[in-house]
N, C-alpha and C. Protein backbone atom coordinates (compact mmCIF):
# COMPACT_ATOMS: atom_id res chain seq x y z
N UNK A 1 -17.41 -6.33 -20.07
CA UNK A 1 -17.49 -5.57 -18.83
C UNK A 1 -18.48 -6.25 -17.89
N UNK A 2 -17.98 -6.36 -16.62
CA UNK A 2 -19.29 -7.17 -15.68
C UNK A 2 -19.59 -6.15 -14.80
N UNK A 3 -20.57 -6.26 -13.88
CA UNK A 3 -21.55 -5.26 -13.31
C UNK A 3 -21.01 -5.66 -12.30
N UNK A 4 -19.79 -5.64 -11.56
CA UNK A 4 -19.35 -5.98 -9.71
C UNK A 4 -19.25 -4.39 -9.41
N UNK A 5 -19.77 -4.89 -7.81
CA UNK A 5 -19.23 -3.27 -7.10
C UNK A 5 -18.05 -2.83 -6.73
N UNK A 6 -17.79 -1.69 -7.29
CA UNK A 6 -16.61 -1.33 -6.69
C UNK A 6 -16.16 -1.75 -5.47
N UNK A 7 -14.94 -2.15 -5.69
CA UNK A 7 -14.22 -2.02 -4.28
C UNK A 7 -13.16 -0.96 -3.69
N UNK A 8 -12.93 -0.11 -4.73
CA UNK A 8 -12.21 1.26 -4.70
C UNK A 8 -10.69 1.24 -5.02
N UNK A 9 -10.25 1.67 -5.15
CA UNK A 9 -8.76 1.72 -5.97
C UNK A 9 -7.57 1.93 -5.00
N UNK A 10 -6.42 1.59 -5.23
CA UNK A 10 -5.05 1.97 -4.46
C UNK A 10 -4.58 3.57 -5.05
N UNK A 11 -3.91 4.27 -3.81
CA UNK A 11 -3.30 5.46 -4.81
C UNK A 11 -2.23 5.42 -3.22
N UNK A 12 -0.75 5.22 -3.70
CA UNK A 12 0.08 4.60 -3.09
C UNK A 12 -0.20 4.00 -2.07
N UNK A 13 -0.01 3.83 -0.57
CA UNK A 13 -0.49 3.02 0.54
C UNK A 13 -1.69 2.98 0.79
N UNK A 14 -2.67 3.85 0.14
CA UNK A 14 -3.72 4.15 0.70
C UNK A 14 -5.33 3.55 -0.31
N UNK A 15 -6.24 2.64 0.41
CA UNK A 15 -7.36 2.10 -0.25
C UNK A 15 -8.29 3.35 -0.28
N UNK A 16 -8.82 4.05 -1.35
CA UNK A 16 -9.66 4.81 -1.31
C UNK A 16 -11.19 3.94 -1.99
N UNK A 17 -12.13 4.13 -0.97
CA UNK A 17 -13.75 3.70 -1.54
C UNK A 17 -14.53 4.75 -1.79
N UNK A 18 -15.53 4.73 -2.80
CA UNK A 18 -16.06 5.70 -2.68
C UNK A 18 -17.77 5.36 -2.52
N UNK A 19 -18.26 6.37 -1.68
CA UNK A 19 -19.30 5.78 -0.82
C UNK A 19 -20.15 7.03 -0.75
N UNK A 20 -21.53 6.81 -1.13
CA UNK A 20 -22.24 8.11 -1.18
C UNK A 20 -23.23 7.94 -0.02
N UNK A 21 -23.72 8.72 0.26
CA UNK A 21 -24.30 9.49 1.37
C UNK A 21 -26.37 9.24 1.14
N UNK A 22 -26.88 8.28 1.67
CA UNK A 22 -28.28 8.21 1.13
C UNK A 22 -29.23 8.54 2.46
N UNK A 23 -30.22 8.42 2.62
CA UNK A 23 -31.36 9.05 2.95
C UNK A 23 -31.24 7.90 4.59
N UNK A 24 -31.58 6.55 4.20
CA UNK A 24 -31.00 5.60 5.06
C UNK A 24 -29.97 6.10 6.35
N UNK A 25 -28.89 7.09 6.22
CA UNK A 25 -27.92 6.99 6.57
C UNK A 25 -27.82 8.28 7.59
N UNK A 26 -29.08 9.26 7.39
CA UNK A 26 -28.67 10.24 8.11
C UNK A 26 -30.01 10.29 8.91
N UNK A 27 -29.47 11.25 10.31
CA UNK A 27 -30.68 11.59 11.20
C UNK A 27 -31.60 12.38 10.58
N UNK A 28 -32.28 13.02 11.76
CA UNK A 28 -34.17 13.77 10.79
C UNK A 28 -33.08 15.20 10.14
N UNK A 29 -32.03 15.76 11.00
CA UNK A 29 -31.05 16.89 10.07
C UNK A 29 -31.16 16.63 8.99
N UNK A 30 -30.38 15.26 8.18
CA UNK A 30 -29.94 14.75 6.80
C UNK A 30 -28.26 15.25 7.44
N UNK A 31 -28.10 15.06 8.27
CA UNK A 31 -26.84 14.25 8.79
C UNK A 31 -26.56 13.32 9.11
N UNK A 32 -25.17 12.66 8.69
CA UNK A 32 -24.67 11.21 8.48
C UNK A 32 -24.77 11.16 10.44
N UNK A 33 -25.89 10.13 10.62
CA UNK A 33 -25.47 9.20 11.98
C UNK A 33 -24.46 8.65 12.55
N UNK A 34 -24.01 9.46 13.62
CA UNK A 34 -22.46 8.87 13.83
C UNK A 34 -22.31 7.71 13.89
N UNK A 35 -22.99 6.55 14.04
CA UNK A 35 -22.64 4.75 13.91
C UNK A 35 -22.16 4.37 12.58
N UNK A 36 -23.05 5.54 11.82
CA UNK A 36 -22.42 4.95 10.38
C UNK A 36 -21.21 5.23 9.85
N UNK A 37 -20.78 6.34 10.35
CA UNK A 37 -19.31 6.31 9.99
C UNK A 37 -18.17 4.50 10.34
N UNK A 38 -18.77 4.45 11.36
CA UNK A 38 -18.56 2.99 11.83
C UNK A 38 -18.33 1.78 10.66
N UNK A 39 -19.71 2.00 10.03
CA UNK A 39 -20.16 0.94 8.99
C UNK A 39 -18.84 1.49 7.85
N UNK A 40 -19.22 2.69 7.24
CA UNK A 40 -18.24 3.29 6.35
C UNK A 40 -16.63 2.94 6.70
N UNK A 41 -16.29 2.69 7.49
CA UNK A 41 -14.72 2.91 7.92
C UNK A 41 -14.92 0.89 7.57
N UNK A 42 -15.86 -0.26 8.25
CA UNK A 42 -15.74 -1.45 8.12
C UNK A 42 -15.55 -1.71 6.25
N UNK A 43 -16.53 -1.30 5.63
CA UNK A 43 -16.24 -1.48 3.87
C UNK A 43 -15.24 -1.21 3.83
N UNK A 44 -14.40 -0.20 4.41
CA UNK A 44 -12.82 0.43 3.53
C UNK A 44 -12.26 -0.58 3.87
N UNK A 45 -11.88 -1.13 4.98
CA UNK A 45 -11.05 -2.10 5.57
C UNK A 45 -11.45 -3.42 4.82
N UNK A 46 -12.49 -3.82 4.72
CA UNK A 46 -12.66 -4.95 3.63
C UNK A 46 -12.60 -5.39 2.47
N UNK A 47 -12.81 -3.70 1.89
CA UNK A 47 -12.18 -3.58 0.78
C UNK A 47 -11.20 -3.51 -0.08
N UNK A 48 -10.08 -2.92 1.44
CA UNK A 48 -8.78 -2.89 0.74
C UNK A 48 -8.04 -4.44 1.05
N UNK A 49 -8.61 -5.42 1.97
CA UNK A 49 -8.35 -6.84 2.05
C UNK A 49 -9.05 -7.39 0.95
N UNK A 50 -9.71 -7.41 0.10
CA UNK A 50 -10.81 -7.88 -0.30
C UNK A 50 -9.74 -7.74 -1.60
N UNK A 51 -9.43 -6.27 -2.13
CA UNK A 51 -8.69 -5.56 -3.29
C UNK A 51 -7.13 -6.48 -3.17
N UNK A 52 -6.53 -6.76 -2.54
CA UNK A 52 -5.16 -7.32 -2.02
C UNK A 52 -5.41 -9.20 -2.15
N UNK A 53 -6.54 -9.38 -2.46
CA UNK A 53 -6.98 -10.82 -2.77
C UNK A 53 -6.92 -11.62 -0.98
N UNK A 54 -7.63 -11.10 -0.13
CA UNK A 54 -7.86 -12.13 1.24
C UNK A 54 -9.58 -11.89 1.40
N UNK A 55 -10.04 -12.53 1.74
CA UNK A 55 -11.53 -12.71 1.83
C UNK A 55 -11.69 -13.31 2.71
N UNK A 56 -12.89 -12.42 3.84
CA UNK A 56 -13.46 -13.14 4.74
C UNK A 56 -13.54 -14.46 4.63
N UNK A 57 -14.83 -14.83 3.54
CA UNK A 57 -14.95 -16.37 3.56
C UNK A 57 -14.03 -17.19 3.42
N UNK A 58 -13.03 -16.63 2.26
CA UNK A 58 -11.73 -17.53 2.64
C UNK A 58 -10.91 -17.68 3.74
N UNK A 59 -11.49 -16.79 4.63
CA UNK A 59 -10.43 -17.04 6.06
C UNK A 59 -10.70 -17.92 7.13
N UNK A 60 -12.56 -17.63 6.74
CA UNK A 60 -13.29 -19.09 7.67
C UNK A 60 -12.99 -19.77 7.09
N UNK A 61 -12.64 -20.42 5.96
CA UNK A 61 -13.05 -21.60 5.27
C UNK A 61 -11.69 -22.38 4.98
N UNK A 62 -10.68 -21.93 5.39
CA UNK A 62 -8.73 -22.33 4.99
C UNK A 62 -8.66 -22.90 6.46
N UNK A 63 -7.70 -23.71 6.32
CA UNK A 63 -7.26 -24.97 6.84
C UNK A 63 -6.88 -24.68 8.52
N UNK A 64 -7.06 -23.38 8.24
CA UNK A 64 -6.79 -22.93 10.06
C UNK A 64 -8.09 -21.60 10.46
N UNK A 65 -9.02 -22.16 10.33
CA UNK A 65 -10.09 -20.54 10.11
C UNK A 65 -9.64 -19.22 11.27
N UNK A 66 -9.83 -18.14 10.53
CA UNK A 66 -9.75 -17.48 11.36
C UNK A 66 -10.99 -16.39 11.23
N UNK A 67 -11.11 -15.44 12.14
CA UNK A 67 -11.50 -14.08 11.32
C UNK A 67 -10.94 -12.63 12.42
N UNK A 68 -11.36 -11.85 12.31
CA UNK A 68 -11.41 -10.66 13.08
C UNK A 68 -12.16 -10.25 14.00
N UNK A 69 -11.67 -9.67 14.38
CA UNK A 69 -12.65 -8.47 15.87
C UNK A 69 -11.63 -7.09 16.01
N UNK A 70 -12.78 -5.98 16.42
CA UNK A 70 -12.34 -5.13 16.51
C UNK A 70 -11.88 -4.32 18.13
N UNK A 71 -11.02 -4.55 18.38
CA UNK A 71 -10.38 -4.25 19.93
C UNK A 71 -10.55 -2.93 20.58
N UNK A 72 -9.88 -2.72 19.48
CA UNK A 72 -10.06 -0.44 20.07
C UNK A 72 -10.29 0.39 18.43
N UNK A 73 -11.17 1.29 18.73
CA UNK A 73 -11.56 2.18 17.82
C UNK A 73 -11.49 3.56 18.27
N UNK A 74 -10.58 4.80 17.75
CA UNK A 74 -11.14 6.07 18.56
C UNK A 74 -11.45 6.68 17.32
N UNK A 75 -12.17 7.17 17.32
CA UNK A 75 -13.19 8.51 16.51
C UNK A 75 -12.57 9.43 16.74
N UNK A 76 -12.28 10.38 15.52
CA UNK A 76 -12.29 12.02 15.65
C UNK A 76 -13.39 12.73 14.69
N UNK A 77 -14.33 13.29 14.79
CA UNK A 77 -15.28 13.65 14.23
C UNK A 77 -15.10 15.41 13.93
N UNK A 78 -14.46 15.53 12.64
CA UNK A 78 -14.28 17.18 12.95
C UNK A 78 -15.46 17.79 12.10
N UNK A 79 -15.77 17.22 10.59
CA UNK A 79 -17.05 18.43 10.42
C UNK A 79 -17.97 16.82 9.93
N UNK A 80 -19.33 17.21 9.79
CA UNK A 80 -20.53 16.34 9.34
C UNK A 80 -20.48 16.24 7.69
N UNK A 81 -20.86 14.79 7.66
CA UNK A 81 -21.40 14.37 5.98
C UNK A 81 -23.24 14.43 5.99
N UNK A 82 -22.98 15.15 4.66
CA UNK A 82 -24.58 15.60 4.60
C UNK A 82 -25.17 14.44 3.38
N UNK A 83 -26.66 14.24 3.86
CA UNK A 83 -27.26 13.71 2.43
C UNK A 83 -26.86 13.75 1.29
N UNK A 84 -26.75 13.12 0.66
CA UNK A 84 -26.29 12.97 -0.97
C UNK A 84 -24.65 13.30 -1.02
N UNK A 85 -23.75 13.49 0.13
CA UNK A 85 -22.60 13.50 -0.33
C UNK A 85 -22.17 12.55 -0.92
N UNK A 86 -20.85 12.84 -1.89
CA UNK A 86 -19.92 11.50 -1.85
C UNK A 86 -18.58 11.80 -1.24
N UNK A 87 -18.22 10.57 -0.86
CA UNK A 87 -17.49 10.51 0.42
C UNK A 87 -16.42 9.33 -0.39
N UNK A 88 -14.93 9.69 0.50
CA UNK A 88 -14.03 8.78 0.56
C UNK A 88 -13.47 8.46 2.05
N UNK A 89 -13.87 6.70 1.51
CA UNK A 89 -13.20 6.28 2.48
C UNK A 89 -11.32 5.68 2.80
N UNK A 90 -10.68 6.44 3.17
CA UNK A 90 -9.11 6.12 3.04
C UNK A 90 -8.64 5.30 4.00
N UNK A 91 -8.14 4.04 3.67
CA UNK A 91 -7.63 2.98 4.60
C UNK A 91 -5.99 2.78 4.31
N UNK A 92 -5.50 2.93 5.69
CA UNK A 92 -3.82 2.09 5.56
C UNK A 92 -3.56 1.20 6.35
N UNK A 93 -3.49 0.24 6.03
CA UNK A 93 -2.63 -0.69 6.93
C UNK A 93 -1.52 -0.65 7.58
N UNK A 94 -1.26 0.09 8.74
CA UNK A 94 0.28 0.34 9.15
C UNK A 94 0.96 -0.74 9.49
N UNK A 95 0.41 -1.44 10.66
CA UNK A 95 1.75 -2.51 10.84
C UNK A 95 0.67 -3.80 11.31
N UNK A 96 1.59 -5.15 11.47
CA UNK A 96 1.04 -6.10 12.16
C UNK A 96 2.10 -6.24 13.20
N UNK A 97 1.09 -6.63 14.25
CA UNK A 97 2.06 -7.00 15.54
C UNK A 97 1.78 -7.99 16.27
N UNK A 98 1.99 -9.21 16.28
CA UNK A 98 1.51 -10.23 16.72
C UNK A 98 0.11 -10.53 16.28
N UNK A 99 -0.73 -10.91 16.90
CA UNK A 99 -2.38 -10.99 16.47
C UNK A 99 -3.11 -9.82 15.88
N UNK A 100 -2.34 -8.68 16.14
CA UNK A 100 -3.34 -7.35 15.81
C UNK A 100 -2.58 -6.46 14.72
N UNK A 101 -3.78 -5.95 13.78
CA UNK A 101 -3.42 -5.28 12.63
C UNK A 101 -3.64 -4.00 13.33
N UNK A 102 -2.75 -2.83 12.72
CA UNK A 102 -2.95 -1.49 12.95
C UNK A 102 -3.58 -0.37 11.72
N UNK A 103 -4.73 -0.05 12.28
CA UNK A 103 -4.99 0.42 10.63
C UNK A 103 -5.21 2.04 10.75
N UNK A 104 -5.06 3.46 10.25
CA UNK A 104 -5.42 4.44 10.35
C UNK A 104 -6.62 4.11 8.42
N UNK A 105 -7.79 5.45 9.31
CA UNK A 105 -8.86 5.30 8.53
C UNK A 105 -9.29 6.97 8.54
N UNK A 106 -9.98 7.49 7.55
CA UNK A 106 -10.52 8.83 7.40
C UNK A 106 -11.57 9.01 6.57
N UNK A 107 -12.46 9.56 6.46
CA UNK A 107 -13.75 9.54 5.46
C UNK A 107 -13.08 11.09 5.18
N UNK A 108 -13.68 11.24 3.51
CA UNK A 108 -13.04 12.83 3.04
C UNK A 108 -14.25 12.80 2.30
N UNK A 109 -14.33 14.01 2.26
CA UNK A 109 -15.68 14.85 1.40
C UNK A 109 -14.60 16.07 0.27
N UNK A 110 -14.45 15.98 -1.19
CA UNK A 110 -14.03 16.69 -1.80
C UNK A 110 -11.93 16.78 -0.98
N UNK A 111 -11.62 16.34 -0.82
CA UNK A 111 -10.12 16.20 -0.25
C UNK A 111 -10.37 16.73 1.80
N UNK A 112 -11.53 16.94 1.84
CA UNK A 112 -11.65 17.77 3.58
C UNK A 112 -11.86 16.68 4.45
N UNK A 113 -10.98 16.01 5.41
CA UNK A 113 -11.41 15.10 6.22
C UNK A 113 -12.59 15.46 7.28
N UNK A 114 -13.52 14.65 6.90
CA UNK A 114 -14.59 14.82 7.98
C UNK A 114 -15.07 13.87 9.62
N UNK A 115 -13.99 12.88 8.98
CA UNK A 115 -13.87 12.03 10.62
C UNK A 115 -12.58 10.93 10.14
N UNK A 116 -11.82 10.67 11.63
CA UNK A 116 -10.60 9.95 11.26
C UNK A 116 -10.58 8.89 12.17
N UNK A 117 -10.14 7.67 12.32
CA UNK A 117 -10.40 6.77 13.17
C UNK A 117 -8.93 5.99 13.00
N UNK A 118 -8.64 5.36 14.17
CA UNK A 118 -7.68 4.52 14.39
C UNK A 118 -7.86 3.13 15.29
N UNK A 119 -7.67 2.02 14.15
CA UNK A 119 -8.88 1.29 14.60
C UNK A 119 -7.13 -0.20 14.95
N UNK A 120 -7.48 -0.68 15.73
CA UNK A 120 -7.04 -2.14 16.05
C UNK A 120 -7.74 -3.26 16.09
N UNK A 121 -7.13 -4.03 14.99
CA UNK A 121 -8.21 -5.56 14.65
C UNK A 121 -7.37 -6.18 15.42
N UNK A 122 -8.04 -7.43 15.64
CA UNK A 122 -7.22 -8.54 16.51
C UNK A 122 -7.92 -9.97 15.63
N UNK A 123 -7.06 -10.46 14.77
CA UNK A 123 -6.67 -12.17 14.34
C UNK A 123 -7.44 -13.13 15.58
N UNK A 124 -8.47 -13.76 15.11
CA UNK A 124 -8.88 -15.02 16.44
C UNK A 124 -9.29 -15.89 15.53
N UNK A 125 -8.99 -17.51 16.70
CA UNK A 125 -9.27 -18.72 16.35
C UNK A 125 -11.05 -17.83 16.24
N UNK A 126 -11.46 -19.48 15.70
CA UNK A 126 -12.98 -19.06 15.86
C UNK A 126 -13.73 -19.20 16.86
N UNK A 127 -12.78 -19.72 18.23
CA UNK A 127 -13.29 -19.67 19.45
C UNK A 127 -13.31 -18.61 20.65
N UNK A 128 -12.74 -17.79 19.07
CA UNK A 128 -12.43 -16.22 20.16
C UNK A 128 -11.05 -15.98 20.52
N UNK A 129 -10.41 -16.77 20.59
CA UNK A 129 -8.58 -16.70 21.29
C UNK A 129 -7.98 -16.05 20.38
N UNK A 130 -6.96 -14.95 20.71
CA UNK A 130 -6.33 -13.83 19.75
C UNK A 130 -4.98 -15.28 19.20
N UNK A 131 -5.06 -15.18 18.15
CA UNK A 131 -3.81 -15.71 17.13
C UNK A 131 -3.02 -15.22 16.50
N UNK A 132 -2.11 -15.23 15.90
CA UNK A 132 -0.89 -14.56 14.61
C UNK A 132 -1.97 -14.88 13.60
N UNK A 133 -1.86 -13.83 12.49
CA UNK A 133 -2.31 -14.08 10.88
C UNK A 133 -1.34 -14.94 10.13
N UNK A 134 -2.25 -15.55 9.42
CA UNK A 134 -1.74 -16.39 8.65
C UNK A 134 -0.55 -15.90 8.13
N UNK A 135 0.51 -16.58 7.38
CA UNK A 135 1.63 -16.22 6.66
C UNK A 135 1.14 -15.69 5.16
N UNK A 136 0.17 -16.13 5.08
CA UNK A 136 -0.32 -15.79 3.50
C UNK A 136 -1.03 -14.19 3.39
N UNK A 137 -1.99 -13.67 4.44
CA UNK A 137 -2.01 -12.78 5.04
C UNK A 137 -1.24 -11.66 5.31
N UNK A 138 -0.14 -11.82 6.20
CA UNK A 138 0.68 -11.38 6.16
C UNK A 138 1.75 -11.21 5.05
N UNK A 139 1.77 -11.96 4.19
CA UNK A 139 2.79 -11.65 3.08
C UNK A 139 1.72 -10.68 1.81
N UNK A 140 0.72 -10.83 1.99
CA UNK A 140 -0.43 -10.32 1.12
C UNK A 140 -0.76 -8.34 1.50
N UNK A 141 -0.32 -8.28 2.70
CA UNK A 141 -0.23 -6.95 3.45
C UNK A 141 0.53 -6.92 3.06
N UNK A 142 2.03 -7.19 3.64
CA UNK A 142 3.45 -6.42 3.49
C UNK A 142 3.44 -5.33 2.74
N UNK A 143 3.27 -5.29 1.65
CA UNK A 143 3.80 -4.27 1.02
C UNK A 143 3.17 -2.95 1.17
N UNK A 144 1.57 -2.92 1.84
CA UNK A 144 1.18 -1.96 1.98
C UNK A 144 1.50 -1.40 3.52
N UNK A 145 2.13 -1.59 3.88
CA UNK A 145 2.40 -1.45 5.55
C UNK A 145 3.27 0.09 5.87
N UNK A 146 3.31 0.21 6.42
CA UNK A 146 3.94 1.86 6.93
C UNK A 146 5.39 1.16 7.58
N UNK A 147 5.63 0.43 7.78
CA UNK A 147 7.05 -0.22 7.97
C UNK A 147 7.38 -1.06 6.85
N UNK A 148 7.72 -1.24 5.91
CA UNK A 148 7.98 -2.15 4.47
C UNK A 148 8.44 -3.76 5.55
N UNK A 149 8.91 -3.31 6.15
CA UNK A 149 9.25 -4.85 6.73
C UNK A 149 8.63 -5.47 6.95
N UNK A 150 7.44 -5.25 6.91
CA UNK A 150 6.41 -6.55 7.82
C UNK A 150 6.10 -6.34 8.83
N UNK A 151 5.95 -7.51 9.53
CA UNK A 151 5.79 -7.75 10.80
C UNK A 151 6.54 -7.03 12.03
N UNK A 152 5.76 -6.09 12.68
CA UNK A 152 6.63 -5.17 13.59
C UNK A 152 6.54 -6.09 14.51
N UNK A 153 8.01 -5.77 15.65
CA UNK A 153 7.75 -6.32 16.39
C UNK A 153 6.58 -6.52 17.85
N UNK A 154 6.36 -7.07 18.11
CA UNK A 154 5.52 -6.72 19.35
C UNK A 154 5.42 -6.20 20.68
């Protein structure tokens, strides 16, 4: 058995992490700081790339580097995570569409969603210019996608 951190498990389309709630993380209340939901929603998304075998460093580091940026994010914030919760973070990959991944995201406390986000990444050279994802990438998603086909159109 080796000592790696979780990266959280599949339970059909969906990457669940599980992520507890520390002292660090909340205002003088011992409520979760809304930026950090931010941070929380970035692990799920890396995780469930990370879980699917694509890795940042491997994306700088392959024969065409690329990495990410995040374009549009909207927040829905319906109830607060308190100190010491544990929390899930739920990631899906819905579709790719040209340069940009579509992802819906939710943090849950005991099955109760406590904030939901719908976030758009955008694929760039490393000079910033939006690109298509790799084919390897893209074939490495597919199957978790909310369209089985792949690549939606744009």
């Amino acid at each position: 058995m080796t000592d790696q951190p979780t990266a959280g498990r599949f339970e059909g389309r969906a990457h669940l992490l599980p992520v507890r709630v520390y002292y660090e993380d909340t205002d003088f209340t011992g409520v979760v700081y809304h930026a950090n939901y931010v941070r929380y929603f970035e692990r799920g998304r890396s995780d469930f790339l990370r879980s699917i075998g694509i890795g940042h460093a491997e994306l700088l580091e392959g024969a065409a580097p690329m990495a990410f940026v995040i374009a549009e994010m909207t927040l829905s914030f319906v109830r607060p995570a308190r100190i010491d919760d544990a929390l899930t973070v739920r990631t899906l990959y819905d579709a790719v569409k040209g340069p940009r991944l579509l992802i819906s995201q939710s943090i849950e406390r005991d099955g109760e969603i406590l904030c939901r986000a719908a976030v758009t990444a955008v694929c760039i050279h490393l000079d910033g210019r939006p690109r298509r994802p790799t084919a390897a990438l893209v074939e490495a998603v597919k199957p978790w996608l909310a369209e089985r086909t792949g690549v939606a159109p744009d």
